[in-house]
C-alpha atoms as a PDB file:
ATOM      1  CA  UNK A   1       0.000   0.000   0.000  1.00  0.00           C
ATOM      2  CA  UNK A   2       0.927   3.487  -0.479  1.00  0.00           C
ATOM      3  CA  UNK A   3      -1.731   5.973   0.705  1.00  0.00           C
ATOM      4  CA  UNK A   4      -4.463   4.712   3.346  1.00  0.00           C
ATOM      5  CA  UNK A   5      -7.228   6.914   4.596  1.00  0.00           C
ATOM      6  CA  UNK A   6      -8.428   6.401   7.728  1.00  0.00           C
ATOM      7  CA  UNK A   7     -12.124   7.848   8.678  1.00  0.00           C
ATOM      8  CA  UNK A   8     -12.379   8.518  11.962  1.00  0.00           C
ATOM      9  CA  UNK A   9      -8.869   8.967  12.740  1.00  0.00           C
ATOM     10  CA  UNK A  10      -9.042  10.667  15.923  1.00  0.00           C
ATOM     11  CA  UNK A  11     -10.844   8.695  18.045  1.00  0.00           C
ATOM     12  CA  UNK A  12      -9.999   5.633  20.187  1.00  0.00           C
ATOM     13  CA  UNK A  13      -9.342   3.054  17.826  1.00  0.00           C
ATOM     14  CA  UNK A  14      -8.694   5.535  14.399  1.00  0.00           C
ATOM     15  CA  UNK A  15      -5.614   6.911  16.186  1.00  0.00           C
ATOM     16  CA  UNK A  16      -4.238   3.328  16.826  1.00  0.00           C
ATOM     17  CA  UNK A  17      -4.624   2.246  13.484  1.00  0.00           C
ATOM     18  CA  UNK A  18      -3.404   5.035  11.887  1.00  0.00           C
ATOM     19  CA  UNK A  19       0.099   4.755  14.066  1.00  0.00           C
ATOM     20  CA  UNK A  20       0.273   0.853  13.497  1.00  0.00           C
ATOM     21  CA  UNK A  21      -0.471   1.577   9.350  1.00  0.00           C
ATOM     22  CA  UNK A  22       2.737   4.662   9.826  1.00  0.00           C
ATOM     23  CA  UNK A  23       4.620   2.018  12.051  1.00  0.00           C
ATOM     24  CA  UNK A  24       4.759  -0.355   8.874  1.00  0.00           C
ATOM     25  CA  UNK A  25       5.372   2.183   6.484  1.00  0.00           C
ATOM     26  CA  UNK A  26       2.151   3.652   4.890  1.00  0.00           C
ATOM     27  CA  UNK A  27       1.535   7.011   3.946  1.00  0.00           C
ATOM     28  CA  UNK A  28      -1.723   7.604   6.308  1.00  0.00           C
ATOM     29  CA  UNK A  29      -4.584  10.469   5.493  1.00  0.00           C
ATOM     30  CA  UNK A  30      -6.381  11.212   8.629  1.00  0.00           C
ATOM     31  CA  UNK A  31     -10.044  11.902   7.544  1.00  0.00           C
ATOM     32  CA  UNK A  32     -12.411  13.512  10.070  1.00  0.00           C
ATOM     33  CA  UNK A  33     -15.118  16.195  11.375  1.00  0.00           C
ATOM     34  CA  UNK A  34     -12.345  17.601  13.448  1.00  0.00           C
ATOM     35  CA  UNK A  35      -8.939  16.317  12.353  1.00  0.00           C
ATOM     36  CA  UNK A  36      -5.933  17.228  14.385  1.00  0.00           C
ATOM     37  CA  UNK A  37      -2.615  18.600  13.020  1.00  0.00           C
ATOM     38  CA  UNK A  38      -0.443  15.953  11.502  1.00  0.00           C
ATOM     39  CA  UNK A  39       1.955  14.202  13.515  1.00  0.00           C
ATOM     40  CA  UNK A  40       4.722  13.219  11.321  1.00  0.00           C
ATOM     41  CA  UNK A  41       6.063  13.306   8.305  1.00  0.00           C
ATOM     42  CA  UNK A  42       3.774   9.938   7.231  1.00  0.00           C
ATOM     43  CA  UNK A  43       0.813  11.758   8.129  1.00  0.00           C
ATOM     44  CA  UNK A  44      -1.491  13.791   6.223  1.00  0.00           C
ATOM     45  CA  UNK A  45      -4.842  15.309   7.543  1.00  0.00           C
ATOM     46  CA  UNK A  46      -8.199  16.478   6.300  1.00  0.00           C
ATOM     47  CA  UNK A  47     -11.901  17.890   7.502  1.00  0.00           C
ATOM     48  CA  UNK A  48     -14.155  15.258   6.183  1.00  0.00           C
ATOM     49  CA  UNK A  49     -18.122  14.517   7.108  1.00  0.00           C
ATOM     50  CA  UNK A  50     -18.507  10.805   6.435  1.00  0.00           C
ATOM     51  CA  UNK A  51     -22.319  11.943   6.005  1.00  0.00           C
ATOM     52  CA  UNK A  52     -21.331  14.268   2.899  1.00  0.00           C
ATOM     53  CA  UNK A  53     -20.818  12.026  -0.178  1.00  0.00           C
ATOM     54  CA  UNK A  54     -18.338  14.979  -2.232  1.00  0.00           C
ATOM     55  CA  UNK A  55     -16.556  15.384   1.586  1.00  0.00           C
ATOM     56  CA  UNK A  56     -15.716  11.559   1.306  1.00  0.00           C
ATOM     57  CA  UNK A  57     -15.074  11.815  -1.964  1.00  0.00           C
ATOM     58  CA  UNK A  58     -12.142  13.956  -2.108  1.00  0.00           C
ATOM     59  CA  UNK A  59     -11.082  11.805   1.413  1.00  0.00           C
ATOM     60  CA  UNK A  60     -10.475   8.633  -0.422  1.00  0.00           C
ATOM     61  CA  UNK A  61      -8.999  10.424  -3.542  1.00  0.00           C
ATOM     62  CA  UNK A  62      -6.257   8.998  -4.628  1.00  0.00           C
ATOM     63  CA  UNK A  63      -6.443   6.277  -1.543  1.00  0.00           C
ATOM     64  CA  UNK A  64      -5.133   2.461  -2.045  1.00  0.00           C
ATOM     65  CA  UNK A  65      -6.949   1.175   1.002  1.00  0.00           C
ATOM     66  CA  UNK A  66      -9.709   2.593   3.280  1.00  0.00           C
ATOM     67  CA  UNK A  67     -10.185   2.240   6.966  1.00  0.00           C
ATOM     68  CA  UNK A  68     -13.669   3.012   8.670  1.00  0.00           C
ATOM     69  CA  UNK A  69     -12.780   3.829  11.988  1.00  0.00           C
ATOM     70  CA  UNK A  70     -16.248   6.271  12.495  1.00  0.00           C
ATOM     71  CA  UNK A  71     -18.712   5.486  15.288  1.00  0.00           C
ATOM     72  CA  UNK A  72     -21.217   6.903  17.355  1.00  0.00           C
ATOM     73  CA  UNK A  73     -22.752   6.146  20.595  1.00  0.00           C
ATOM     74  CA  UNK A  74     -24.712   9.210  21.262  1.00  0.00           C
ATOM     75  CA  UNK A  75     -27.399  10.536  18.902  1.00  0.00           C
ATOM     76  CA  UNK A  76     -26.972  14.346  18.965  1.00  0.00           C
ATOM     77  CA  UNK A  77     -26.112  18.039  17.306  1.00  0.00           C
ATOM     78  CA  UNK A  78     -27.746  16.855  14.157  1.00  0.00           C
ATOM     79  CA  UNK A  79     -25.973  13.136  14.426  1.00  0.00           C
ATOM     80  CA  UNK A  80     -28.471  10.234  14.152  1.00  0.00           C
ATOM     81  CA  UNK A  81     -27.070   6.609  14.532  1.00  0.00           C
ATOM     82  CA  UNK A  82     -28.518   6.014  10.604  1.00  0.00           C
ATOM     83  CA  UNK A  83     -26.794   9.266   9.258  1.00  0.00           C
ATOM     84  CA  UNK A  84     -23.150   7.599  10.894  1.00  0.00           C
ATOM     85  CA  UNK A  85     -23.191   4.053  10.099  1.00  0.00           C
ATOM     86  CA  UNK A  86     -25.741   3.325   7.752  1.00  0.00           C
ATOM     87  CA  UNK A  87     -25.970   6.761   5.521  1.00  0.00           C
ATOM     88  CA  UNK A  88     -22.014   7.875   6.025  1.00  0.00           C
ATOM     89  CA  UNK A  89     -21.081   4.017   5.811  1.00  0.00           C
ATOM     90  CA  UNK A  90     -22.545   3.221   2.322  1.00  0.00           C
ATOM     91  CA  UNK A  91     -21.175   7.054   1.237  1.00  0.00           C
ATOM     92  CA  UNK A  92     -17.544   5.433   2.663  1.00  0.00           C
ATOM     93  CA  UNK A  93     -18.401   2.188   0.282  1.00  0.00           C
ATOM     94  CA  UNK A  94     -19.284   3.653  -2.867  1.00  0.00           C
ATOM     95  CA  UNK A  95     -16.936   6.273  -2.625  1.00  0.00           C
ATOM     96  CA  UNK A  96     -14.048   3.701  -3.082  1.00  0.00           C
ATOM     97  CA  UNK A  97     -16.079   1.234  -5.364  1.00  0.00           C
ATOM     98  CA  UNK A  98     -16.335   4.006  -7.912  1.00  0.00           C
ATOM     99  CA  UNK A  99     -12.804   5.614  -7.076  1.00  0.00           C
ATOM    100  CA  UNK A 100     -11.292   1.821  -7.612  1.00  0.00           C
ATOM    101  CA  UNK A 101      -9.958   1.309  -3.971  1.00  0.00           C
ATOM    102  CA  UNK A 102      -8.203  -1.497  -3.617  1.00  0.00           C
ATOM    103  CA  UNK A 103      -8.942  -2.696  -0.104  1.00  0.00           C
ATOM    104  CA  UNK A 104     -11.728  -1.585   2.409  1.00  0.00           C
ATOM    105  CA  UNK A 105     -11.855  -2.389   6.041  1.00  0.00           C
ATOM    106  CA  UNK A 106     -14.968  -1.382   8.143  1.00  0.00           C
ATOM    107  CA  UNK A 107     -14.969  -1.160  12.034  1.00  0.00           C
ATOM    108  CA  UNK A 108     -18.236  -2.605  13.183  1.00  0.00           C
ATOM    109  CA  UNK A 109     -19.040  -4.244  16.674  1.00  0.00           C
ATOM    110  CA  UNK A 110     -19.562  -7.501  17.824  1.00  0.00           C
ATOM    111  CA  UNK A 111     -23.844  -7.896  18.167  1.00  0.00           C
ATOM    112  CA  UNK A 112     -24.409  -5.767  14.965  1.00  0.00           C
ATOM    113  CA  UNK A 113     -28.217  -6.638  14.076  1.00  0.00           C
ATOM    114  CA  UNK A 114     -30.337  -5.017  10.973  1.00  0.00           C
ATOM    115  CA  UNK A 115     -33.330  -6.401  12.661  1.00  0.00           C
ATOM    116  CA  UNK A 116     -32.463  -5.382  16.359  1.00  0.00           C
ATOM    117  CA  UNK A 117     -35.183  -2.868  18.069  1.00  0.00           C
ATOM    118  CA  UNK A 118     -32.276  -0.930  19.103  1.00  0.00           C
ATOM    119  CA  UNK A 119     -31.249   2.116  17.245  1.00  0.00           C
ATOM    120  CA  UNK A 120     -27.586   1.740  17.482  1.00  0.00           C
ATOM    121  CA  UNK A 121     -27.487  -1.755  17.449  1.00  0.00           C
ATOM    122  CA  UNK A 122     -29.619  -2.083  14.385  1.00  0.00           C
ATOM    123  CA  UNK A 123     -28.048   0.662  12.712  1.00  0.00           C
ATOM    124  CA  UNK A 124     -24.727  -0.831  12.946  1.00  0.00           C
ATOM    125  CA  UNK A 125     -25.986  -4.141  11.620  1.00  0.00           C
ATOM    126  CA  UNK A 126     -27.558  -2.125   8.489  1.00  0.00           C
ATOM    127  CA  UNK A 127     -24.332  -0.466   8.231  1.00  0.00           C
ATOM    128  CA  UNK A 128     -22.625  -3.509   7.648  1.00  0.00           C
ATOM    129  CA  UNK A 129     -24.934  -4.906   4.776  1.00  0.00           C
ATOM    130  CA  UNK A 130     -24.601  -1.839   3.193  1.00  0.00           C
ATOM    131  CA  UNK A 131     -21.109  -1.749   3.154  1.00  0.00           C
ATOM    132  CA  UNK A 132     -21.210  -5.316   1.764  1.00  0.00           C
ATOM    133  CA  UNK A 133     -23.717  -4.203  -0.867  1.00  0.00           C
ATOM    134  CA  UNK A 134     -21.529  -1.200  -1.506  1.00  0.00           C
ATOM    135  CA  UNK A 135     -17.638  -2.718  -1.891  1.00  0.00           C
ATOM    136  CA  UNK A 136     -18.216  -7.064  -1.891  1.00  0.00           C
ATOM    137  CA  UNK A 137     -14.944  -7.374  -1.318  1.00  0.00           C
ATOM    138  CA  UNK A 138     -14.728  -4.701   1.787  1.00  0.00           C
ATOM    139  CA  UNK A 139     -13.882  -7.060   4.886  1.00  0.00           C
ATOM    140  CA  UNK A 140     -15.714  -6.406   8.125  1.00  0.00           C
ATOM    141  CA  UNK A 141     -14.191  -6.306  11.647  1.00  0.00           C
ATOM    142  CA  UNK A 142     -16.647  -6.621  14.494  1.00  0.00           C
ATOM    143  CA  UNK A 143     -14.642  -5.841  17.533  1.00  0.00           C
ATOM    144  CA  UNK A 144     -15.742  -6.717  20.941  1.00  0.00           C
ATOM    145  CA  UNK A 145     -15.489  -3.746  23.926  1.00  0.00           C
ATOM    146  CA  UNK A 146     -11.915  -2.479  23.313  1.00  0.00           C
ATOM    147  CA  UNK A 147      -9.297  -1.669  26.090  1.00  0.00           C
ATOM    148  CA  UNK A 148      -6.150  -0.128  25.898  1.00  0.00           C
ATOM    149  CA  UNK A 149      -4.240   2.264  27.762  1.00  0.00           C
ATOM    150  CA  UNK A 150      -5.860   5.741  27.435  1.00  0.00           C
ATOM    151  CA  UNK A 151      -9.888   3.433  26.720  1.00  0.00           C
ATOM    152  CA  UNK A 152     -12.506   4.879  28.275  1.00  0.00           C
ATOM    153  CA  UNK A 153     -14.252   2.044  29.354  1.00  0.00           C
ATOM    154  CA  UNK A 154     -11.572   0.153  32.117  1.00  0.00           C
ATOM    155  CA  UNK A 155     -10.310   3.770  32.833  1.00  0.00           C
ATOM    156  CA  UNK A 156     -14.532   4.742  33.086  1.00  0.00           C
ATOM    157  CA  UNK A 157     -14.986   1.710  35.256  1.00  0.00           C
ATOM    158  CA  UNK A 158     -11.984   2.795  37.614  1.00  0.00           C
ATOM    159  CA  UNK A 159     -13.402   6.261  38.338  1.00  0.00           C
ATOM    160  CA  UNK A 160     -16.747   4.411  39.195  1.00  0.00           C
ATOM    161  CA  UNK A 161     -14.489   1.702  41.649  1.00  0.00           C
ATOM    162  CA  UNK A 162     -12.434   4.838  43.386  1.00  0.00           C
ATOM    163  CA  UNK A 163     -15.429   7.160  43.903  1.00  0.00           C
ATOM    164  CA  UNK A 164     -17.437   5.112  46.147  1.00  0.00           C
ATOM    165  CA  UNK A 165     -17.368   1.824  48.007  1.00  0.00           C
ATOM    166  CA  UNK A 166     -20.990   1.040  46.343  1.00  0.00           C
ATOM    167  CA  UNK A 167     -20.697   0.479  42.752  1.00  0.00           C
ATOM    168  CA  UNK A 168     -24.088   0.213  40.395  1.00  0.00           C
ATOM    169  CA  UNK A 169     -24.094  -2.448  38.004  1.00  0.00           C
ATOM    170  CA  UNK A 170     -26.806  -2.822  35.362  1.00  0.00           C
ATOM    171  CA  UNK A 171     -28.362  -6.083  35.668  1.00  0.00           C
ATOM    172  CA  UNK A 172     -26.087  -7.371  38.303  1.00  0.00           C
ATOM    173  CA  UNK A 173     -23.471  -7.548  36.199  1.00  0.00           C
ATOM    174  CA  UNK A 174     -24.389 -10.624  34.747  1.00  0.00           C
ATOM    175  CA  UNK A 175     -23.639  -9.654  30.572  1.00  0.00           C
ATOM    176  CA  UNK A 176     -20.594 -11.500  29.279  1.00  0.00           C
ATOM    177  CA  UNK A 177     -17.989 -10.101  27.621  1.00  0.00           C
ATOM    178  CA  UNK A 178     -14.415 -10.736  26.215  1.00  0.00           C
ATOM    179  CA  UNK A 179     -12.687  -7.567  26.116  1.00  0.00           C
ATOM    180  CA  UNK A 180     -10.002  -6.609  23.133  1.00  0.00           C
ATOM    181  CA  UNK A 181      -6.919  -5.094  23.288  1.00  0.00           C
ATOM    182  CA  UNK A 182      -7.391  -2.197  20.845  1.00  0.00           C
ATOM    183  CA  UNK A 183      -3.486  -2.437  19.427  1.00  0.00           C
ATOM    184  CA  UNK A 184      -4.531  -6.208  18.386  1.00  0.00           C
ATOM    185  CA  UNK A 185      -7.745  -4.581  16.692  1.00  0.00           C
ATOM    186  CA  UNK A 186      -5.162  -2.165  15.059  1.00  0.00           C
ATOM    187  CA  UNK A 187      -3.093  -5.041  13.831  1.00  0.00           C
ATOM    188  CA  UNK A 188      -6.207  -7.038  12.305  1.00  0.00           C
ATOM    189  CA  UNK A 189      -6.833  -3.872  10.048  1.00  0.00           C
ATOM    190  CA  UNK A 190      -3.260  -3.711   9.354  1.00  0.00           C
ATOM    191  CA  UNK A 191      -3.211  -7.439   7.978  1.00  0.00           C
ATOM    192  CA  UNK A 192      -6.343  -7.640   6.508  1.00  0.00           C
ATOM    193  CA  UNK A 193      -4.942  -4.526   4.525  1.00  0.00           C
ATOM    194  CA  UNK A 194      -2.029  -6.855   3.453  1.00  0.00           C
ATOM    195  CA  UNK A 195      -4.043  -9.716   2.817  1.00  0.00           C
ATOM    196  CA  UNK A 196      -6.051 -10.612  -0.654  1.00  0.00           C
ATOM    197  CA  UNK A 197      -7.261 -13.700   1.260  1.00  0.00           C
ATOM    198  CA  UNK A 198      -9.664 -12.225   3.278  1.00  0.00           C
ATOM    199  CA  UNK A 199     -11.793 -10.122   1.307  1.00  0.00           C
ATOM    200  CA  UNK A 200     -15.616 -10.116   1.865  1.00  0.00           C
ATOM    201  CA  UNK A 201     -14.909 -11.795   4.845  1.00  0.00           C
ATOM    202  CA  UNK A 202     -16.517 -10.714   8.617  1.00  0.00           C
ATOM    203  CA  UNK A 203     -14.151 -11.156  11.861  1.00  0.00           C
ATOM    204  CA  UNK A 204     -15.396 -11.314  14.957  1.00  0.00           C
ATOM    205  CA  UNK A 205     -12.722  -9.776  17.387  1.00  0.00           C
ATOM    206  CA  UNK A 206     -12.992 -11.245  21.140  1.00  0.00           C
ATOM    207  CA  UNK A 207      -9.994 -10.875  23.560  1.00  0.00           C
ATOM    208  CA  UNK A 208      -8.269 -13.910  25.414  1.00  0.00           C
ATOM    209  CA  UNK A 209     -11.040 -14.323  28.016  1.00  0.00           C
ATOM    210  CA  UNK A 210     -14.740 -13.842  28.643  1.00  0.00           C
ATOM    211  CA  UNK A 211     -15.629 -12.308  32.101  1.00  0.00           C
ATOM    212  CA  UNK A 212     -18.643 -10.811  33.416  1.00  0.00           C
ATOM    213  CA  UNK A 213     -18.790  -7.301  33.813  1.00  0.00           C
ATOM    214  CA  UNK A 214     -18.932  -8.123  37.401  1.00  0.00           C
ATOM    215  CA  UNK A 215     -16.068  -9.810  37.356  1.00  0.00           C
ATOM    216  CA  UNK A 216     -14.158  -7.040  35.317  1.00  0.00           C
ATOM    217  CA  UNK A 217     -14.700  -4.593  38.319  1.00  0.00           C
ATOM    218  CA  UNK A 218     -13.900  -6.777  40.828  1.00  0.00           C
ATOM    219  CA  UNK A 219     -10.691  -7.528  39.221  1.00  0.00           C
ATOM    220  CA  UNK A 220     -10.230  -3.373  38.842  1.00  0.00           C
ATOM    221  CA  UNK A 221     -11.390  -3.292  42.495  1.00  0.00           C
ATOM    222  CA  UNK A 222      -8.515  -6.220  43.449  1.00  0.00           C
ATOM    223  CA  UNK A 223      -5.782  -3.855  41.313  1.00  0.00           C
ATOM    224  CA  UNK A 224      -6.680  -0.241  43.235  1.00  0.00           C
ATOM    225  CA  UNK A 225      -7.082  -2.131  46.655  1.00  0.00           C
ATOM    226  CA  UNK A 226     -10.429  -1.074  47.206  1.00  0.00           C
ATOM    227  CA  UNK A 227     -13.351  -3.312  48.636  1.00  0.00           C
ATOM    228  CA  UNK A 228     -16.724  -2.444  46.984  1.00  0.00           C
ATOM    229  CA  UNK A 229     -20.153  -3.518  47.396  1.00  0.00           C
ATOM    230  CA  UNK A 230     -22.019  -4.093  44.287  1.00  0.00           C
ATOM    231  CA  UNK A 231     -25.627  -2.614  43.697  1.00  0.00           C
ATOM    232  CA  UNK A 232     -27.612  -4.508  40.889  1.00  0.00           C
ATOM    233  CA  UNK A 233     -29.482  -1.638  38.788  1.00  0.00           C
ATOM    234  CA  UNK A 234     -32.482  -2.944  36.573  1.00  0.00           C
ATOM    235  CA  UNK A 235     -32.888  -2.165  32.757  1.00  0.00           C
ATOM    236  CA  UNK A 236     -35.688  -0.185  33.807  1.00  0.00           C
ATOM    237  CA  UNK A 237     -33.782   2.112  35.897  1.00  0.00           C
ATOM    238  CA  UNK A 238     -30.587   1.970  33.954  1.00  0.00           C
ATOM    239  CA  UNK A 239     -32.296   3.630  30.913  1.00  0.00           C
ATOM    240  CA  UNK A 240     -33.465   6.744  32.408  1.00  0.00           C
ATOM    241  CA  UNK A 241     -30.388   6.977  34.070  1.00  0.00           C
ATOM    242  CA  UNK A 242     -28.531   6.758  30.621  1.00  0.00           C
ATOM    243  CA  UNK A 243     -30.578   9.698  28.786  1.00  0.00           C
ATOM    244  CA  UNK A 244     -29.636  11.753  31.498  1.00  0.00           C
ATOM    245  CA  UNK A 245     -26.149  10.727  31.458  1.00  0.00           C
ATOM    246  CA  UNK A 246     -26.277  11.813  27.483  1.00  0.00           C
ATOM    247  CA  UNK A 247     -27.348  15.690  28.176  1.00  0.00           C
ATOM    248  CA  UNK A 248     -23.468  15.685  29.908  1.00  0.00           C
ATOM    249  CA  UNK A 249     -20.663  16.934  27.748  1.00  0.00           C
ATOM    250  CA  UNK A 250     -18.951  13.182  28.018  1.00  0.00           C
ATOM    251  CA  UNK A 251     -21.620  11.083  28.759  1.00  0.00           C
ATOM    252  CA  UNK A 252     -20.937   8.328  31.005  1.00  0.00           C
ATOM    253  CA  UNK A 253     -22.925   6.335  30.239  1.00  0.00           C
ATOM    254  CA  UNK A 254     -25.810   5.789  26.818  1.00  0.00           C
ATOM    255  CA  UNK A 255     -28.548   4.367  25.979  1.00  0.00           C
ATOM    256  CA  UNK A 256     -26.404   2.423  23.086  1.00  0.00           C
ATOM    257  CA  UNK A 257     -24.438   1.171  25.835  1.00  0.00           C
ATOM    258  CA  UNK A 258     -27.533   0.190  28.136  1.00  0.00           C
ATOM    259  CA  UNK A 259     -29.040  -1.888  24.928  1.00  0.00           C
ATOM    260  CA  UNK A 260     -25.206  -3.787  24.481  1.00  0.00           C
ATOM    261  CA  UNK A 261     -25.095  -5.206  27.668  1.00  0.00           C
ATOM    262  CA  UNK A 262     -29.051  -7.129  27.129  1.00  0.00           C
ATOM    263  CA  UNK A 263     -26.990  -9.477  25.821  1.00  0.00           C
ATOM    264  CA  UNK A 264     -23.539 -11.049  26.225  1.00  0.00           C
ATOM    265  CA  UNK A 265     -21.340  -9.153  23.757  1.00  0.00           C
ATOM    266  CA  UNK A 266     -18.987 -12.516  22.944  1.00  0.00           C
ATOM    267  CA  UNK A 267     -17.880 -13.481  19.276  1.00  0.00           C
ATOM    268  CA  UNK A 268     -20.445 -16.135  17.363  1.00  0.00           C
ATOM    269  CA  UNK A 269     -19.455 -19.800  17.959  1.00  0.00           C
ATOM    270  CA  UNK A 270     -17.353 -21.118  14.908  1.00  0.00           C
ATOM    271  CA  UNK A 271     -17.056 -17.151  13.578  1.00  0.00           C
ATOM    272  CA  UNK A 272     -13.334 -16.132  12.247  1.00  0.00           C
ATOM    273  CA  UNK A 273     -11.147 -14.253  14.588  1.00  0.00           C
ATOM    274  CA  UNK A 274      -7.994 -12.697  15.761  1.00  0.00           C
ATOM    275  CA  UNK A 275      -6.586 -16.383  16.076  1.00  0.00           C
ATOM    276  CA  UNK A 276      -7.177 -16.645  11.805  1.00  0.00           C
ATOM    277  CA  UNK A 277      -5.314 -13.313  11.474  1.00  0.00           C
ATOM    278  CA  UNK A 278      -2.301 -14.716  13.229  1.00  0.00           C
ATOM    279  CA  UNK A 279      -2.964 -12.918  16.638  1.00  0.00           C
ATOM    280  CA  UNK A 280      -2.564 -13.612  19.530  1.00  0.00           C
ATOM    281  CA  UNK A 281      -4.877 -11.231  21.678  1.00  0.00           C
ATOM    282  CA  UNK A 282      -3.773  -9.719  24.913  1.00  0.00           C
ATOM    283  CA  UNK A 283      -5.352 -10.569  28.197  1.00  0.00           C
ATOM    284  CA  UNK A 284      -7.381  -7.856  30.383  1.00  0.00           C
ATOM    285  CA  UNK A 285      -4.829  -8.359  33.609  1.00  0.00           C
ATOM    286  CA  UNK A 286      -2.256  -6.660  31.410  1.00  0.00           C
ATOM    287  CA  UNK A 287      -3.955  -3.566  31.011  1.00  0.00           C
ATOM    288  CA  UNK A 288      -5.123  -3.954  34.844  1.00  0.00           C
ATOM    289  CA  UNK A 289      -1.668  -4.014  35.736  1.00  0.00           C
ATOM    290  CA  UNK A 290      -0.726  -0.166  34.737  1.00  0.00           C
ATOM    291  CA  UNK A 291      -3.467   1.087  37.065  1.00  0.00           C
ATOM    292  CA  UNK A 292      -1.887   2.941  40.152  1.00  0.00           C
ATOM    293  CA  UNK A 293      -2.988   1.659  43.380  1.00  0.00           C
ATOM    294  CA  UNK A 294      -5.226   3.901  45.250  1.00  0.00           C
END
């Protein structure tokens, strides 16, 4: 590859693949609402609206390969869930179809459903069958909750553990999960980039271990030395609490979120995964371990 764009390259997971695409050499446009200056002499940046078809356009101008890094969790300020991943995704897929992209990588998540009640969830899942529709050969990674150094979520779970020796969990705490190490997300994109093999193909992107989200926080709990009680908060509660939560400028927690944990968020039995990329993921108690005791 040559040139990659990257949509979404300032967020969470866009800024780790665009450093792991620079690591190995490629010439990486960051494309987004609000890009940042660039950072090296491999970098390039640009304002783009993945909702604007003539913004994304001129973004994958010229590209080899495209990355779709963009997400939403919070419907806002003129952004729906359908204008980001179903409208701005098939915009992304076109875009390269007709521009003759060679390779196309789209971020989804692991539960994406076109049939699922939930906005965001079903959104996502539409997303992804347009994309398909859109680019055949674009290759789909559905990544499980991500963790990583600067994440929001184990860092957002910390806060929770530190501030008070009663910590709400929706639902007990019961929803499954097997967190990924967002540098071995980074590294799928980079070799499914590489790879002619896996085109059209969907990965499913689950971490070394399933734990409950109980679990999770009492292993953060165990790390900062701090003994909590847990509170169980029902769906019913947990929802008003999250549209609330959304009128803050970060929102701690969303409705998007609230509808995720209904179910266990683990890859589908006998679906492809890090381990057919060649990765080996990275376990949760390594990311634990950088937390300062409190």
């Amino acid at each position: 590859m040559a040139l990659v764009t990257v949509f979404g390259g300032t967020g969470f997971l866009g800024r780790h693949i665009a450093e792991t695409l620079a690591r190995d050499g490629e010439t990486v446009r960051i494309a987004a609402r609000h890009p940042a200056p660039p950072r090296g002499d491999r970098f390039a940046s640009l304002t783009a609206d993945i909702r604007h078809e003539s913004a994304v356009a001129a973004a994958v101008a010229g590209a080899d390969a495209v990355v779709n890094a963009v997400s939403a969790y919070v419907e806002g300020g003129g952004i729906t869930y359908r204008d980001v991943h179903e409208l701005g995704a098939g915009n992304l897929a076109r875009a390269c179809r007709q521009q003759g992209v060679q390779r196309l990588v789209h971020i989804s998540g692991i539960g994406a459903d076109p049939v699922s009640p939930s906005r965001y969830i079903g959104a996502r899942g539409r997303g992804d069958l347009t994309v398909q529709q859109g680019f055949p050969r674009a290759v789909i990674l559905r990544p499980s909750v991500m963790f990583g150094p600067d994440d929001a979520f184990l860092n957002n779970l910390a806060k929770i553990v530190r501030l008070s020796p009663v910590v709400p969990v929706i639902a007990g705490g019961r929803t499954r999960l097997q967190p990924v190490h967002v540098s071995d997300v980074a590294e799928a994109v980079r070799r499914c980039l590489g790879s002619p093999s896996v085109e059209g193909k969907t990965y499913e992107l689950g971490g070394a271990q399933a734990c409950s989200l109980r679990e999770i926080m009492e292993m953060i709990a165990a790390r900062l030395g701090r003994r909590c009680r847990f509170l169980s908060i029902p769906f019913g509660l947990a929802y008003p609490l999250a549209r609330l939560s959304e009128l803050l400028p970060a929102a701690p927690l969303t409705i998007a979120q609230v509808d995720l944990l209904r179910d266990d968020n683990l890859p589908a039995a006998g679906a492809p995964g890090l381990a057919e990329l060649g990765i080996t993921p990275r376990y949760l108690e390594d990311a634990l371990a950088g937390f300062a005791i409190s």
